[in-house]
C-alpha atoms as a PDB file:
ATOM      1  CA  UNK A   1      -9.077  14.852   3.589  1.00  0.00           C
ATOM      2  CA  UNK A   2      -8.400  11.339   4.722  1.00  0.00           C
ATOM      3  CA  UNK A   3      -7.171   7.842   4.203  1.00  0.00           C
ATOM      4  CA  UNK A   4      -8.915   4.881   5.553  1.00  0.00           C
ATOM      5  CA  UNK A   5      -6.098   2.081   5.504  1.00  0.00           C
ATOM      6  CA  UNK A   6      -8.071  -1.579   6.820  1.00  0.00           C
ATOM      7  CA  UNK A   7      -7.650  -5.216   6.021  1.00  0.00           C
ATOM      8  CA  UNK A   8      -4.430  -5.596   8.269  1.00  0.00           C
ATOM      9  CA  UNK A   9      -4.169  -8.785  10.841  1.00  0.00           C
ATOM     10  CA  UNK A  10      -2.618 -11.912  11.713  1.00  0.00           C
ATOM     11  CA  UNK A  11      -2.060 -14.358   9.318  1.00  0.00           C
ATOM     12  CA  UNK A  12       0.941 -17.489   8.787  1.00  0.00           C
ATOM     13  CA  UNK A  13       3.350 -18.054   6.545  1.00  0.00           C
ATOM     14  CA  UNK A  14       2.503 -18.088   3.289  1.00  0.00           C
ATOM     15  CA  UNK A  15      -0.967 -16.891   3.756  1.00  0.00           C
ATOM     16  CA  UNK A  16      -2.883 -14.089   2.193  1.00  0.00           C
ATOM     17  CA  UNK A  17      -4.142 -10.381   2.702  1.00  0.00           C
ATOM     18  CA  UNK A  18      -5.729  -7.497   1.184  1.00  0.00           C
ATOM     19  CA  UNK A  19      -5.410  -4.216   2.220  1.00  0.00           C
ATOM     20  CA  UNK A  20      -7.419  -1.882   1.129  1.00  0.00           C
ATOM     21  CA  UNK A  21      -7.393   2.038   1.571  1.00  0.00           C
ATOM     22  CA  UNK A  22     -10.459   4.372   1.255  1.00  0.00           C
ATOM     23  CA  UNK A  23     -10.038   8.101   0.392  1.00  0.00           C
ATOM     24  CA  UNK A  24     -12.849  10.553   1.840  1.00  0.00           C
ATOM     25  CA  UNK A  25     -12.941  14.181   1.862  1.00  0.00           C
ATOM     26  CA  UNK A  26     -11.954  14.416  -1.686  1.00  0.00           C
ATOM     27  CA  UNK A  27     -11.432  12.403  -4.551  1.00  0.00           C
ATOM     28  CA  UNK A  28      -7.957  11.187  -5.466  1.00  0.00           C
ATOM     29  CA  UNK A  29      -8.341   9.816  -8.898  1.00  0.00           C
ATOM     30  CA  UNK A  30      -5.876  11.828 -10.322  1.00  0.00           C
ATOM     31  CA  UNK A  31      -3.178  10.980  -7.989  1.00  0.00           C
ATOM     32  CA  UNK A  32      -0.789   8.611  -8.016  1.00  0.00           C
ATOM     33  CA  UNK A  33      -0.926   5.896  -4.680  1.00  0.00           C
ATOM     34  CA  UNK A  34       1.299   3.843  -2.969  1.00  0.00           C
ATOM     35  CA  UNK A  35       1.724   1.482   0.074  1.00  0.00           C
ATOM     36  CA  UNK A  36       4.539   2.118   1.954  1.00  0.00           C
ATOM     37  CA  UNK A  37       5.792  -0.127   5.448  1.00  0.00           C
ATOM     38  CA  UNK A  38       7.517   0.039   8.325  1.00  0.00           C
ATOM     39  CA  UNK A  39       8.654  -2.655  10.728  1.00  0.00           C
ATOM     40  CA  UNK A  40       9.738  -1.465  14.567  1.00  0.00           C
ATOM     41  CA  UNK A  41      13.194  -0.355  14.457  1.00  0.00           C
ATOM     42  CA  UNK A  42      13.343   0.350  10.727  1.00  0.00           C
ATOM     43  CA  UNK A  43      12.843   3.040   8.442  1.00  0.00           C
ATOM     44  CA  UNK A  44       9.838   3.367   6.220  1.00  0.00           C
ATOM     45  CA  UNK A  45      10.269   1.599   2.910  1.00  0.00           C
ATOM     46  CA  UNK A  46       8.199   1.869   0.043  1.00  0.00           C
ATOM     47  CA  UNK A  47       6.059  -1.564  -1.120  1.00  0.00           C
ATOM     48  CA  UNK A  48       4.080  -0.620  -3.995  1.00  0.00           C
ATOM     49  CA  UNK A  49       3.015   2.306  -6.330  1.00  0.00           C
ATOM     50  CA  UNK A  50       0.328   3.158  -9.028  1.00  0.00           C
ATOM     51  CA  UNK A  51      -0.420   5.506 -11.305  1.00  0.00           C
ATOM     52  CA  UNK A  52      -3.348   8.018 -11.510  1.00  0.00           C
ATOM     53  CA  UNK A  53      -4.773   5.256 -14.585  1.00  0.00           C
ATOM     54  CA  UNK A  54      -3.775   1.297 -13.398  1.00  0.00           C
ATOM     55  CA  UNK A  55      -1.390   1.205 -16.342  1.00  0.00           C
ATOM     56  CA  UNK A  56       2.064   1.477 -14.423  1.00  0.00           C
ATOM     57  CA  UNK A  57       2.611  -0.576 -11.249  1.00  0.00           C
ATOM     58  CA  UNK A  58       6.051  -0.635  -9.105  1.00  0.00           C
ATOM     59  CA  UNK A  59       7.208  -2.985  -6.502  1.00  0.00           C
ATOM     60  CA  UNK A  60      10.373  -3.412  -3.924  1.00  0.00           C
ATOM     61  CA  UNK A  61      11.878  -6.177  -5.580  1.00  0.00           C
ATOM     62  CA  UNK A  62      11.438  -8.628  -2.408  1.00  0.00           C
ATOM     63  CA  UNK A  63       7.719  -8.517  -3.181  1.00  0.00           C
ATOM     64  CA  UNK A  64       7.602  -8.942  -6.978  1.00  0.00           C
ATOM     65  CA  UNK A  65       5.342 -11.656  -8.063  1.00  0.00           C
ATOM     66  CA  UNK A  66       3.656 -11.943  -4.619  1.00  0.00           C
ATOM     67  CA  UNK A  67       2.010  -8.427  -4.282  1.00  0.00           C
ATOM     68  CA  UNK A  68      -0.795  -6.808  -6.136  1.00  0.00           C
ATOM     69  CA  UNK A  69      -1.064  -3.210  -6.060  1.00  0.00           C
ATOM     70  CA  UNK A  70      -4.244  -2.432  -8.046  1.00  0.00           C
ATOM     71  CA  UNK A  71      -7.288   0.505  -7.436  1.00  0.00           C
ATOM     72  CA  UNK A  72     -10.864   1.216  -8.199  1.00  0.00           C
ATOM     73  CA  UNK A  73     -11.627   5.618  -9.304  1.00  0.00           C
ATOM     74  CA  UNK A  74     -14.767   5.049  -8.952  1.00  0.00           C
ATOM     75  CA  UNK A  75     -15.005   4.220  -5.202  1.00  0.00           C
ATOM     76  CA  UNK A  76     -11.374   6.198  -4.559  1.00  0.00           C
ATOM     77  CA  UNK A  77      -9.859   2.568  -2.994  1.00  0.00           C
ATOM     78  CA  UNK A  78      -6.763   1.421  -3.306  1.00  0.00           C
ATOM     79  CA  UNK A  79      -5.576  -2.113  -2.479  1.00  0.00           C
ATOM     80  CA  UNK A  80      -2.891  -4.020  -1.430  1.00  0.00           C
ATOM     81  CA  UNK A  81      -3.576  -8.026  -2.410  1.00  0.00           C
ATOM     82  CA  UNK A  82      -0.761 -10.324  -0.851  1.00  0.00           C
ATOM     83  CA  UNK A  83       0.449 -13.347  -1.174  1.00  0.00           C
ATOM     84  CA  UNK A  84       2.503 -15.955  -0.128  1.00  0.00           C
ATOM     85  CA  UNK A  85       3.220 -13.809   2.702  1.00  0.00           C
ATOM     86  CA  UNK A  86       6.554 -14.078   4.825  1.00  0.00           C
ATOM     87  CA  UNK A  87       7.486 -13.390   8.261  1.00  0.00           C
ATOM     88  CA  UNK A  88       9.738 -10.534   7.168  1.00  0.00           C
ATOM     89  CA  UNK A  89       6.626  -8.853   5.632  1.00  0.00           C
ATOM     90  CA  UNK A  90       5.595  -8.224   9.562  1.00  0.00           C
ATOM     91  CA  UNK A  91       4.944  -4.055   9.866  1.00  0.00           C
ATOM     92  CA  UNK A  92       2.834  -1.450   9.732  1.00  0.00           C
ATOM     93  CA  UNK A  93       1.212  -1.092   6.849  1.00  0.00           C
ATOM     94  CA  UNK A  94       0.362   2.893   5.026  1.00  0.00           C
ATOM     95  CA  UNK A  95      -1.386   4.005   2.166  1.00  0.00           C
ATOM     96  CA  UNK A  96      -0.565   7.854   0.344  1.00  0.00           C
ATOM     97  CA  UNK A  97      -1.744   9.750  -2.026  1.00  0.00           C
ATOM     98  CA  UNK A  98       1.052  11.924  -4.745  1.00  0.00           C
ATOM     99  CA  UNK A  99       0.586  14.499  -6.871  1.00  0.00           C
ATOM    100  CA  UNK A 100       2.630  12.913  -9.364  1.00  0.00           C
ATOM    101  CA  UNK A 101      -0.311  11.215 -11.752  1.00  0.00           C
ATOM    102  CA  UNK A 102       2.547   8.284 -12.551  1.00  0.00           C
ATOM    103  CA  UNK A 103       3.146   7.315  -9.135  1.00  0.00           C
ATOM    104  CA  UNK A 104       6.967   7.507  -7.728  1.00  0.00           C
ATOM    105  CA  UNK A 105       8.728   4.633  -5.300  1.00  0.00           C
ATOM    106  CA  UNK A 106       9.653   8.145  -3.085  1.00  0.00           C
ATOM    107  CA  UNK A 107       8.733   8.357   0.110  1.00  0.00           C
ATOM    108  CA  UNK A 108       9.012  12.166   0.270  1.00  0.00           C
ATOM    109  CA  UNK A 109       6.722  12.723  -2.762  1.00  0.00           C
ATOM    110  CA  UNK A 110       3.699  11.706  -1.352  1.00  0.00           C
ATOM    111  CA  UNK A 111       1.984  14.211   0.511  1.00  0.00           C
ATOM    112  CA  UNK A 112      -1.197  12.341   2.133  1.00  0.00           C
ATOM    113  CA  UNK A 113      -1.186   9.280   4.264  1.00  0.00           C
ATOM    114  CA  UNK A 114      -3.123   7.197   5.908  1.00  0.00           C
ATOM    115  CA  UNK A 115      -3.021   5.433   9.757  1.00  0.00           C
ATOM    116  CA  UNK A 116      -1.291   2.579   9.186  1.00  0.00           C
ATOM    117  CA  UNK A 117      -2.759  -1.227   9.598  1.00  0.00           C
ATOM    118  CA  UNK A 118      -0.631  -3.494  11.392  1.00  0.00           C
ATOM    119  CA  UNK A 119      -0.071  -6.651   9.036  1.00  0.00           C
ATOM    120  CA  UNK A 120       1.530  -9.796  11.259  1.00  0.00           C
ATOM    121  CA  UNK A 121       2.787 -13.182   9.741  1.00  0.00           C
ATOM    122  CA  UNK A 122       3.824 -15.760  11.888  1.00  0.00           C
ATOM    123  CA  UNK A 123       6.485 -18.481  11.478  1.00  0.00           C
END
């Protein structure tokens, strides 16, 4: 069982990425996802969640209305689209997998995860 997180890099100020996060070894379609970060010196923080369907979506209030959390059952992917990125949105980057078909904003629910993907945005 594995996640595949990709689409990280180096981008400025107000530029855009989209992470994406492949599951293999099994499918995850029932389970709720989530993107999670963590910046050196910091504590991992959640980003964004979704449940097991696309209806519900949840966001860290610092990146309403500039991330996209979204994700495809058929090819088990999850993405990350953002925008207008900032320089405090610098950190690595995690995908995971829950149980919970709704999706949660806690850390400790989710039970998979994937590498990380180091997303940089310069000044």
């Amino acid at each position: 069982v594995q996640l595949q997180a990709s689409g990280g890099g180096l981008v400025q100020a107000g530029g855009s990425l989209r992470l994406s996060c492949a599951a293999s070894g099994r499918t995850f379609s029932s389970f709720g996802k989530g993107w999670f970060r963590q910046a050196p010196g910091k504590e991992r923080e959640f980003v964004a969640a979704i449940s097991w369907s696309g209806i519900s979506t949840y966001y860290r209030d610092s990146v309403k209305g500039r991330f996209t959390i979204s994700r495809d059952n058929a090819k088990n992917t999850v993405y990350l689209q953002m925008n207008s990125l900032k320089p405090e949105d610098t950190a690595v980057y995690y995908c995971a997998a829950t149980t919970l078909t709704g999706g949660t904003t806690e850390v400790g629910a989710y039970g998979y995860w994937g590498q990380g993907t180091l997303v940089t945005v310069s000044s």
